[in-house]
Every structure is written in structure tokens, then in C-alpha cells.
C-alpha atoms as a PDB file:
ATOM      1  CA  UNK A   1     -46.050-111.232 -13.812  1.00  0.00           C
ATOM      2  CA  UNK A   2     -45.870-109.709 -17.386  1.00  0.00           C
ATOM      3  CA  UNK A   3     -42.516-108.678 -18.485  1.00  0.00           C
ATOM      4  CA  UNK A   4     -42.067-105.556 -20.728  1.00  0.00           C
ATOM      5  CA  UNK A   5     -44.519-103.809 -19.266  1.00  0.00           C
ATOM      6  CA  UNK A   6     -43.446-100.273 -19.115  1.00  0.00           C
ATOM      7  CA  UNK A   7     -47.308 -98.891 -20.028  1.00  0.00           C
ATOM      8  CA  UNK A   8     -49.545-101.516 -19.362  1.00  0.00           C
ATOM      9  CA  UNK A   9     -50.760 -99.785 -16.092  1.00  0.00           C
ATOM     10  CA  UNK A  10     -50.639 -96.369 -17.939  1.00  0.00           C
ATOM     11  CA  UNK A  11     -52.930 -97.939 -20.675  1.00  0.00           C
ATOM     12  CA  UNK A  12     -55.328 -99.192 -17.854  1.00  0.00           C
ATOM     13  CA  UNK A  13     -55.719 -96.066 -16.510  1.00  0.00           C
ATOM     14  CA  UNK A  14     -56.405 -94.107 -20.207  1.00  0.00           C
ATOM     15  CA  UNK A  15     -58.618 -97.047 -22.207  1.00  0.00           C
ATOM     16  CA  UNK A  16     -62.160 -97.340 -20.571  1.00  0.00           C
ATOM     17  CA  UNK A  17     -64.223-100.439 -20.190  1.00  0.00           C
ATOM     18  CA  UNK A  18     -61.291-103.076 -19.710  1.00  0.00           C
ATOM     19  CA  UNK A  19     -63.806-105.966 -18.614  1.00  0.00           C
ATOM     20  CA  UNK A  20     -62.900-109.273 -20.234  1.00  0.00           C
ATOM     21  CA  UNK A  21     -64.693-111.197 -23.008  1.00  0.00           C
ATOM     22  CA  UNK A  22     -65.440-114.642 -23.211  1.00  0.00           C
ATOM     23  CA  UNK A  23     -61.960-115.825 -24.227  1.00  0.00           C
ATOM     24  CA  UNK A  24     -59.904-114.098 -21.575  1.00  0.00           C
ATOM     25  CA  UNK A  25     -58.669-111.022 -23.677  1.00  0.00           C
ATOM     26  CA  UNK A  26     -59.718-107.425 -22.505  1.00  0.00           C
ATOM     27  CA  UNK A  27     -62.370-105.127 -24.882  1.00  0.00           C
ATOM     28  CA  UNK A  28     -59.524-102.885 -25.841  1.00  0.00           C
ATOM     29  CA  UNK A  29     -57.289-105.848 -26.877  1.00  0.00           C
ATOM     30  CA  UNK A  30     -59.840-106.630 -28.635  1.00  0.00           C
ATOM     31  CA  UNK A  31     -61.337-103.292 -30.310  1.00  0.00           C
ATOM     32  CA  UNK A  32     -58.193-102.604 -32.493  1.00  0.00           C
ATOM     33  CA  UNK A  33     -56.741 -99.270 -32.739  1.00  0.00           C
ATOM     34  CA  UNK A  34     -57.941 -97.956 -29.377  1.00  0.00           C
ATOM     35  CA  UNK A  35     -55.004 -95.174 -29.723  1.00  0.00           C
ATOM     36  CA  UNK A  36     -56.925 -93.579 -32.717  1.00  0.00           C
ATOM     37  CA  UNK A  37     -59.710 -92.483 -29.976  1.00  0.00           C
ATOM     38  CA  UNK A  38     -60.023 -88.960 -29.101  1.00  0.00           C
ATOM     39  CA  UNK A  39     -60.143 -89.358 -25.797  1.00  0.00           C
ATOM     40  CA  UNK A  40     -56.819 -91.938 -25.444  1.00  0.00           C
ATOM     41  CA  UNK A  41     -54.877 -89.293 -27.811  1.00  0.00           C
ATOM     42  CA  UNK A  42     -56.415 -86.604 -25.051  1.00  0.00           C
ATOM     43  CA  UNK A  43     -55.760 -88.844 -22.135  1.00  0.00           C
ATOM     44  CA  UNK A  44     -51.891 -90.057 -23.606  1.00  0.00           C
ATOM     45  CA  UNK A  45     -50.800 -86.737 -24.416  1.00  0.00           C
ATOM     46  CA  UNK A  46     -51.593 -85.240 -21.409  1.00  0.00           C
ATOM     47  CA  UNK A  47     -49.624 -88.101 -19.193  1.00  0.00           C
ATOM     48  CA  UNK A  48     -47.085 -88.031 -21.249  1.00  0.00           C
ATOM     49  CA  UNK A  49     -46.574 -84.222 -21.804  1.00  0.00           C
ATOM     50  CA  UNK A  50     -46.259 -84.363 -17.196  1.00  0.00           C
ATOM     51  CA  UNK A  51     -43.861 -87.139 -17.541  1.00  0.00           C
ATOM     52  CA  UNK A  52     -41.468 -85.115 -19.811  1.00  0.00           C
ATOM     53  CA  UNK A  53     -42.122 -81.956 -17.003  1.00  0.00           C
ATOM     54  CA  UNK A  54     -41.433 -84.307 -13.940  1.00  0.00           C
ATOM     55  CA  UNK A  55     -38.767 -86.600 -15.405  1.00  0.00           C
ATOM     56  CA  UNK A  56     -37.413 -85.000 -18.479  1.00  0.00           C
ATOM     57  CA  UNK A  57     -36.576 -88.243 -19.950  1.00  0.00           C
ATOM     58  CA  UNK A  58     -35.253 -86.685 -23.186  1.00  0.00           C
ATOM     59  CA  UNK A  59     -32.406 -86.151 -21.075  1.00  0.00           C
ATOM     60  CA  UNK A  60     -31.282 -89.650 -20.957  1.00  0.00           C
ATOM     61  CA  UNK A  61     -30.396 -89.413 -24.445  1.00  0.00           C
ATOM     62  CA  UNK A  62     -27.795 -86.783 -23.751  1.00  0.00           C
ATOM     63  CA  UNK A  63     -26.244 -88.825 -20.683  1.00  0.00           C
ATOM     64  CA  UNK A  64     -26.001 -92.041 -23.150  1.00  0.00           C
ATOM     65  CA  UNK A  65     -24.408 -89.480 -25.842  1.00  0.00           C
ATOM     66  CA  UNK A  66     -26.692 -90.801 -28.718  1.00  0.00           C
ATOM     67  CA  UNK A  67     -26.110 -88.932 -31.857  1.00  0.00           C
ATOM     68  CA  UNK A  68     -27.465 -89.572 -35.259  1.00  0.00           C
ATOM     69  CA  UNK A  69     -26.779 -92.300 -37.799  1.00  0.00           C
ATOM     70  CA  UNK A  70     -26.735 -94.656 -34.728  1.00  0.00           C
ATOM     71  CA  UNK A  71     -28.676 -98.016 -34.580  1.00  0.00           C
ATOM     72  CA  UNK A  72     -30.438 -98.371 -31.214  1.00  0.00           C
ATOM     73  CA  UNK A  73     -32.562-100.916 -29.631  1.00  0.00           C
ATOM     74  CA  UNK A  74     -35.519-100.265 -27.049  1.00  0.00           C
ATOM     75  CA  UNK A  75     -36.503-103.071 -24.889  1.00  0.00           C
ATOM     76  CA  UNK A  76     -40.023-102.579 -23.855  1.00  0.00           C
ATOM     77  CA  UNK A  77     -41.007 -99.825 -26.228  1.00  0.00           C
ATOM     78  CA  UNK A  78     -44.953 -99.810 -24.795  1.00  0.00           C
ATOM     79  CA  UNK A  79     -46.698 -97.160 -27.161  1.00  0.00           C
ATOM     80  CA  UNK A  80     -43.527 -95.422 -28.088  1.00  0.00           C
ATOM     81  CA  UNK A  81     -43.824 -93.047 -25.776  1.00  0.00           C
ATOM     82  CA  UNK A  82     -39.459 -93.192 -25.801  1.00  0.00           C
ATOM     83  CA  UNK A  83     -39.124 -94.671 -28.988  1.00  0.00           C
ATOM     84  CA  UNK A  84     -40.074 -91.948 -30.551  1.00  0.00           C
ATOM     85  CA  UNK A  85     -37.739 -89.824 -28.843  1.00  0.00           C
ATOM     86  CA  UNK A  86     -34.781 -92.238 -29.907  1.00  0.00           C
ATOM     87  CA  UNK A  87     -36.137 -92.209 -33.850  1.00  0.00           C
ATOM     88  CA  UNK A  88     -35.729 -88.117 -33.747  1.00  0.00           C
ATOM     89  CA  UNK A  89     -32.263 -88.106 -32.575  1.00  0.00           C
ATOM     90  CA  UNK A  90     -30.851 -90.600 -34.425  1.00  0.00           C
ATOM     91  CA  UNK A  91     -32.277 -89.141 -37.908  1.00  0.00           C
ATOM     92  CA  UNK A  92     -33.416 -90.802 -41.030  1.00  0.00           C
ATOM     93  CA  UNK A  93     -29.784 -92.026 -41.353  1.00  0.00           C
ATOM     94  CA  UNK A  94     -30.376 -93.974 -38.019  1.00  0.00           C
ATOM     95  CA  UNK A  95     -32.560 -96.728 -37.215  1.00  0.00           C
ATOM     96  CA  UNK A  96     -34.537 -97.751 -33.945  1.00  0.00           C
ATOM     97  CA  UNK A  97     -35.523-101.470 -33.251  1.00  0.00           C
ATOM     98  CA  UNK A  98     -38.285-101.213 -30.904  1.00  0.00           C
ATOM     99  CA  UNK A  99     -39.327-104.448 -29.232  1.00  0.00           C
ATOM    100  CA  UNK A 100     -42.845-105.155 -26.977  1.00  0.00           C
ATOM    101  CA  UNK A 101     -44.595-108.312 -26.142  1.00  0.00           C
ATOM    102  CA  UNK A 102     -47.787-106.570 -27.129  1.00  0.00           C
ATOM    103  CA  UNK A 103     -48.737-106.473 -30.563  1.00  0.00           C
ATOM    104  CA  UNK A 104     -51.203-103.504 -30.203  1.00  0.00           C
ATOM    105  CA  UNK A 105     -48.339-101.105 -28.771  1.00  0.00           C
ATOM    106  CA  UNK A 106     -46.085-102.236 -31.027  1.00  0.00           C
ATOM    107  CA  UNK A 107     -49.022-101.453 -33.792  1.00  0.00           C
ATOM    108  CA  UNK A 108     -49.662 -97.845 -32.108  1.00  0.00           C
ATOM    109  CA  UNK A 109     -45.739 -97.592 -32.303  1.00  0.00           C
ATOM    110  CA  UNK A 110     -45.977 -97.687 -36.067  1.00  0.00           C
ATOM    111  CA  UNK A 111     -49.354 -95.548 -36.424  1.00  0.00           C
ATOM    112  CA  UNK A 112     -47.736 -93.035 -34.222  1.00  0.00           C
ATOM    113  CA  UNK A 113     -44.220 -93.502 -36.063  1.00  0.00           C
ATOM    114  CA  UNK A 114     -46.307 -92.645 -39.762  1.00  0.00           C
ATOM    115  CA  UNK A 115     -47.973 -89.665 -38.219  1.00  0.00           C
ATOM    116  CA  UNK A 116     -45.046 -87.885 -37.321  1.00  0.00           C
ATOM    117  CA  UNK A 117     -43.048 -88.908 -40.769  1.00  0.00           C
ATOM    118  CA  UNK A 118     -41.131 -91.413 -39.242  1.00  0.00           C
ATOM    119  CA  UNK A 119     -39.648 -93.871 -41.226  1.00  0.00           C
ATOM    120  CA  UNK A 120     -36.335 -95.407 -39.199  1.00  0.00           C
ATOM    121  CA  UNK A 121     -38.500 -97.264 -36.666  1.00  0.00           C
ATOM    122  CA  UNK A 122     -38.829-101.146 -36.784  1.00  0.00           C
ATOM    123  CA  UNK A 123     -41.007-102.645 -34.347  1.00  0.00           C
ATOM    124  CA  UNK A 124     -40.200-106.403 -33.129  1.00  0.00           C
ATOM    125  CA  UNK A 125     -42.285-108.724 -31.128  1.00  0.00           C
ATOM    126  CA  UNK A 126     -40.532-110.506 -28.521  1.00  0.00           C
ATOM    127  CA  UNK A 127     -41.162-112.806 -25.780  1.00  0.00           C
ATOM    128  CA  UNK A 128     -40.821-112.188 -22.260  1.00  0.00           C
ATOM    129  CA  UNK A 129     -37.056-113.455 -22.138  1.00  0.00           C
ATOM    130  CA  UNK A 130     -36.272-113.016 -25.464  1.00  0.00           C
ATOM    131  CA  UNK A 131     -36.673-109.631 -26.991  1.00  0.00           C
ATOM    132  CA  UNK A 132     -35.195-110.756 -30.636  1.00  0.00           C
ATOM    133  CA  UNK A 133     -33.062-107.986 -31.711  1.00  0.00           C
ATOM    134  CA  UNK A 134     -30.715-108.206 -34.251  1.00  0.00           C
ATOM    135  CA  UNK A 135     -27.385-109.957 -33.434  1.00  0.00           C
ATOM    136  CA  UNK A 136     -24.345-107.330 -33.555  1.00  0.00           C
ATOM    137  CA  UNK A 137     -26.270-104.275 -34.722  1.00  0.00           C
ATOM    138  CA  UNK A 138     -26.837-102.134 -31.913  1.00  0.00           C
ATOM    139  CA  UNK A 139     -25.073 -99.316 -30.284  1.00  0.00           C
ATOM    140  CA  UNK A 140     -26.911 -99.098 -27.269  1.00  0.00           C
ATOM    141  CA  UNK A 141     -29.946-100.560 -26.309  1.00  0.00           C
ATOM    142  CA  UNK A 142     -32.637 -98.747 -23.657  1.00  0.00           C
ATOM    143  CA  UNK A 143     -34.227 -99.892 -21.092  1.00  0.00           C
ATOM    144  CA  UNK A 144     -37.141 -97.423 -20.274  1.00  0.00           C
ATOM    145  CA  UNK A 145     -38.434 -97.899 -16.462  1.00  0.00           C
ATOM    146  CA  UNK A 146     -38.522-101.935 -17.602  1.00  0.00           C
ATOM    147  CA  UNK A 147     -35.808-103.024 -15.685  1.00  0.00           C
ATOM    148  CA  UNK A 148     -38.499-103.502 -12.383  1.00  0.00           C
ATOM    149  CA  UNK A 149     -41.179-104.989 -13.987  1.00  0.00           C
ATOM    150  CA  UNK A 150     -39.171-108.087 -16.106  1.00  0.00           C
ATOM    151  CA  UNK A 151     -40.357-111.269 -14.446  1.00  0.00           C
ATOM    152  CA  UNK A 152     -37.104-112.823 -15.589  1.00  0.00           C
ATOM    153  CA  UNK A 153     -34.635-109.747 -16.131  1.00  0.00           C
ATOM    154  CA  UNK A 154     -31.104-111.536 -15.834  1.00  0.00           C
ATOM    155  CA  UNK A 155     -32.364-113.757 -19.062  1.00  0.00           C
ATOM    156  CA  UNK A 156     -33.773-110.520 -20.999  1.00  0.00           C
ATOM    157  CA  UNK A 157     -29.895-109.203 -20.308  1.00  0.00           C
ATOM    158  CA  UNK A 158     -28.395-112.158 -21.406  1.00  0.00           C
ATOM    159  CA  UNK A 159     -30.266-112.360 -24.383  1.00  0.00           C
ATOM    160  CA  UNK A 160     -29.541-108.269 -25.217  1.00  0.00           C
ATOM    161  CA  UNK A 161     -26.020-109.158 -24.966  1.00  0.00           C
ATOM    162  CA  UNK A 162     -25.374-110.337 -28.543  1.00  0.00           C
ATOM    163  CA  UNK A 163     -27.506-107.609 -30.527  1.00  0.00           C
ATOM    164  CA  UNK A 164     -24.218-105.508 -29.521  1.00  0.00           C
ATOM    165  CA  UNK A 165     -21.888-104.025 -31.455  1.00  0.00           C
ATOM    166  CA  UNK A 166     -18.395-103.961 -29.890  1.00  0.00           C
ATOM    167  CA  UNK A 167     -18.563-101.097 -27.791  1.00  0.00           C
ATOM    168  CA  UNK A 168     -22.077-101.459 -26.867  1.00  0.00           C
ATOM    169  CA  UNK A 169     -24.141 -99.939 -24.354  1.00  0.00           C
ATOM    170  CA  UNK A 170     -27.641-101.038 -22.527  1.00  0.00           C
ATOM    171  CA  UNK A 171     -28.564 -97.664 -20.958  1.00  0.00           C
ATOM    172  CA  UNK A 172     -31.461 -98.474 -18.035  1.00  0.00           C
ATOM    173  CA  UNK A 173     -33.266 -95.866 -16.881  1.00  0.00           C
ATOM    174  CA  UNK A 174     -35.391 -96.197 -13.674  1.00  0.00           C
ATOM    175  CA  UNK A 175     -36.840 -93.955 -10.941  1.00  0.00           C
ATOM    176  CA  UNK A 176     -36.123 -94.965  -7.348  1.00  0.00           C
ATOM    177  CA  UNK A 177     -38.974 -95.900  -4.823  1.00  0.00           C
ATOM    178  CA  UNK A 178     -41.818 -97.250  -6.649  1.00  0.00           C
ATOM    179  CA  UNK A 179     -43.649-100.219  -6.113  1.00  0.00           C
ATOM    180  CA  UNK A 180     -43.848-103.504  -7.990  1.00  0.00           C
ATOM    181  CA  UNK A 181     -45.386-106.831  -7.295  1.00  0.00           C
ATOM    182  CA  UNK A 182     -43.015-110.034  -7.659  1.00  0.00           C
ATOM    183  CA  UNK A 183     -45.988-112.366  -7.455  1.00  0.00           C
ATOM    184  CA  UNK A 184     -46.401-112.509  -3.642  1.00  0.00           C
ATOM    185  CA  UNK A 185     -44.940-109.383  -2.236  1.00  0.00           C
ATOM    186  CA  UNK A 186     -44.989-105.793  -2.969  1.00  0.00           C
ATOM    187  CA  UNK A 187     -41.385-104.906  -3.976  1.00  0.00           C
ATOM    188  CA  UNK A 188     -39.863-101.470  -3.073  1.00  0.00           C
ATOM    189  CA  UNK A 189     -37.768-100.320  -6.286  1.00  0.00           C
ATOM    190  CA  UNK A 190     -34.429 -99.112  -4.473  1.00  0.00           C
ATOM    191  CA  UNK A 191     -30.778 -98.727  -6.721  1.00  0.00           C
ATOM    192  CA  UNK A 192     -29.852-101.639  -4.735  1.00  0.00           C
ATOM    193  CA  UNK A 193     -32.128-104.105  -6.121  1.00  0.00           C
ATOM    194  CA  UNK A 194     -31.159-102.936  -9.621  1.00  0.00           C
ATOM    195  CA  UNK A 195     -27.882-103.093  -9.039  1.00  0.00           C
ATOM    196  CA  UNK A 196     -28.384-106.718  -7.873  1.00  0.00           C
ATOM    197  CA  UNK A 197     -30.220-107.907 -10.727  1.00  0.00           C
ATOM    198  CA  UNK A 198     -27.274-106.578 -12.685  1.00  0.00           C
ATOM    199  CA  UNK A 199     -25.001-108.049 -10.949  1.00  0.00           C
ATOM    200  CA  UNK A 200     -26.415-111.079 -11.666  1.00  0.00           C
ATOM    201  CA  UNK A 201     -25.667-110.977 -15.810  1.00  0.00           C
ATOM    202  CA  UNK A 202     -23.307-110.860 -17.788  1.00  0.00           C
ATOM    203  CA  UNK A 203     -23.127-106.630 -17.608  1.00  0.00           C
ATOM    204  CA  UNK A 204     -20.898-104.841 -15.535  1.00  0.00           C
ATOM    205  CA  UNK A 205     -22.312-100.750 -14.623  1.00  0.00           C
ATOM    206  CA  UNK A 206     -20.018 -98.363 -16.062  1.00  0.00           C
ATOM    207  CA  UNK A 207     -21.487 -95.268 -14.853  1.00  0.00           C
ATOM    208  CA  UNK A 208     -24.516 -94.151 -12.633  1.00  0.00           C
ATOM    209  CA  UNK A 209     -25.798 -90.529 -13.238  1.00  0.00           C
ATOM    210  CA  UNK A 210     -28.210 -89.124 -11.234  1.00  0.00           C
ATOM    211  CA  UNK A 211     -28.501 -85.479 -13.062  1.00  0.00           C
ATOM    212  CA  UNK A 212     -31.865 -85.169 -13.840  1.00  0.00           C
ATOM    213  CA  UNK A 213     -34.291 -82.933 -12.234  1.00  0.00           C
ATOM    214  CA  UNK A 214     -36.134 -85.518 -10.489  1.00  0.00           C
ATOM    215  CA  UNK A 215     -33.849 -86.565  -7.258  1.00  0.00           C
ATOM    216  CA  UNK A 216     -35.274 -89.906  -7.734  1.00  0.00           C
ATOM    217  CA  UNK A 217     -34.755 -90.592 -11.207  1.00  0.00           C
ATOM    218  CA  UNK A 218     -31.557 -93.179 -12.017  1.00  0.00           C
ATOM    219  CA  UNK A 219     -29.686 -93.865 -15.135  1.00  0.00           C
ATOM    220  CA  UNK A 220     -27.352 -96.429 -15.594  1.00  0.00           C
ATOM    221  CA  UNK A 221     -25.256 -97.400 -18.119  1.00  0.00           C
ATOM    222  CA  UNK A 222     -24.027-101.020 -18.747  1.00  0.00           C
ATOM    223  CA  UNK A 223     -20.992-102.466 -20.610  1.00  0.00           C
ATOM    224  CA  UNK A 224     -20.789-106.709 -21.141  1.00  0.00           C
ATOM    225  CA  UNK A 225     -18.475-108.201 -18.703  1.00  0.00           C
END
């Protein structure tokens, strides 16, 4: 399984014709700048403007207490669809390191970033383990419903650990009872099994809110051990 996938099943559902070509790769990996379609801008918009009614993810910024002029890290960034929300708050005197294993989200990141007069975003290719942000530069790094679909998440935690400034946060945000596949079985997402994988790394949770609207949505916030 893919790690850092926070939109790849949105994207299936909003770019058409996803057969594979000769060489393995999908048509819309292949047709370059599928976000500047009508129809994806219709189709994006429209998801994303229910997930800010049903989750009100904005939110999670206020729990975490960012506040501008901080550096932040998202792990998993997709199409930006949070990003963004962390290069507003943190204002042109803040930067956001935004890391995917995609190059195309990470290139709608920055096309998306430029329309909206953006310029505190960097975006960073990373691996599934290894998400490559910068060592001791982050106040808090975000987690964005990735937590469930990392194929290897205690070694993407490990390797967040040391783009921390003293004081750091990883702030994970996930929504209780959906469904993932671990290869063989269909996993039920439960705070358990979060909690678990956790446990497993060198973080310790420092607080669990569960404020927001949605009674399944879960934010946790994680200090190194």
C-alpha cells in the first residue's frame, strides 16, 4: 500500500479516464496539469467546500494554537487541500513545508499556492518513510487523515522527529471508523489503533481533543518521548 495518500482516492473519484498506458502510469499522471480542468476545479471545490461543512478542519489549527510567523510541516499535503489552510495562518512571515510522494500534487500545491498569492509554501518530495523535512525547523508538523493510510507509519514518525524544534509538536488529525486496507484485510480505523501505532515511536500523546462538530473526528497532539 501507498503511503501519503491522503487524496489519492479523492483524485480517483474527480479525474476521469484513469485507465493505464503502456508503461504502468495512469492517463492523468500522465496528462500534466489535470487540476487546471474545469471540471476537476468544479469537482475539487465542491468536495472540498462539504469537507470544511462536515469536518471543519480549519479548526484543528486553533486546537494546535498555530499563530503566524511559525514554520510548520505537513506530512502528506495531497493537493493542498490543508496546506493551504496552514500557509494563511501562519502569514507571509511564516513558512509551510509541504511534503507528498506525488509530484503532480505537490505541482498542483504550487499552482494552487500562486493563484491565491501565496508565497510561504515549499513543497518537498519524499519517500514513503522518509518525508525529508528540514532538520530542527519546525514547530509542529500535521498529519492530515495520513496517519491510517502510511504503510510504514512508526518509520515516517521516527523520521519527523528531528525536523523539530525543541518544543515541537506533530498534530494528527483523523476521523474514527473508516476503512483502510493493510494489504490483506480491511482495517477498521478506531482511536485504538492510532494510539497503538503511536505507541510504537518515539512520540508520547499529550492531548486528545475531540471538539469538533463531527463526533467522529480525532485530533491528537504528539510531543517526542
Amino acid at each position: 500500500m501507498r503511503g501519503l495518500l491522503l487524496p489519492l482516492v479523492v483524485l480517483a473519484l474527480l479525474v476521469p479516464a484513469l485507465r493505464q498506458t503502456a508503461d504502468g502510469s495512469s492517463e492523468w499522471q500522465q496528462a500534466g496539469r489535470y487540476w487546471r480542468r474545469a471540471k476537476y476545479q468544479r469537482d475539487r471545490n465542491a468536495y472540498e467546500a462539504k469537507r470544511d461543512a462536515e469536518y471543519q478542519e480549519a479548526r484543528v489549527l486553533d486546537i494546535a494554537g498555530v499563530r503566524p510567523g511559525m514554520t510548520v510541516g505537513e506530512v502528506g499535503a495531497g493537493n493542498g487541500y490543508f496546506t493551504l489552510k496552514l500557509a494563511r495562518r501562519v502569514g507571509p512571515s511564516g513558512k509551510v513545508y509541504a511534503n507528498d510522494i506525488v509530484e503532480n500534487f505537490l505541482a498542483e500545491v504550487r499552482d494552487r499556492a500562486k493563484q491565491q498569492a501565496l508565497s510561504n509554501i515549499v513543497t518537498i518530495l519524499g519517500t514513503e518513510v522518509d518525508p525529508r523535512l528540514p532538520a530542527g525547523k519546525l514547530d509542529m508538523v500535521f498529519m492530515v487523515r495520513v496517519l491510517h493510510d502510511l504503510s510504514r507509519p512508526e518509520e515516517v514518525l521516527e523520521r519527523i522527529a528531528p525536523s523539530l524544534k525543541a518544543g515541537g509538536k506533530v498534530v494528527v488529525f483523523e476521523v474514527e471508523g473508516g476503512k483502510s486496507c493493510d494489504g490483506k484485510n480491511v482495517v477498521v480505523q478506531t482511536r485504538q489503533r492510532f494510539l497503538d501505532i503511536i505507541g510504537r515511536s518515539r512520540f508520547a500523546v499529550e492531548r486528545i481533543d475531540t471538539s469538533l462538530p463531527n463526533p467522529r473526528s480525532l485530533v491528537l497532539i504528539l510531543a517526542p518521548r
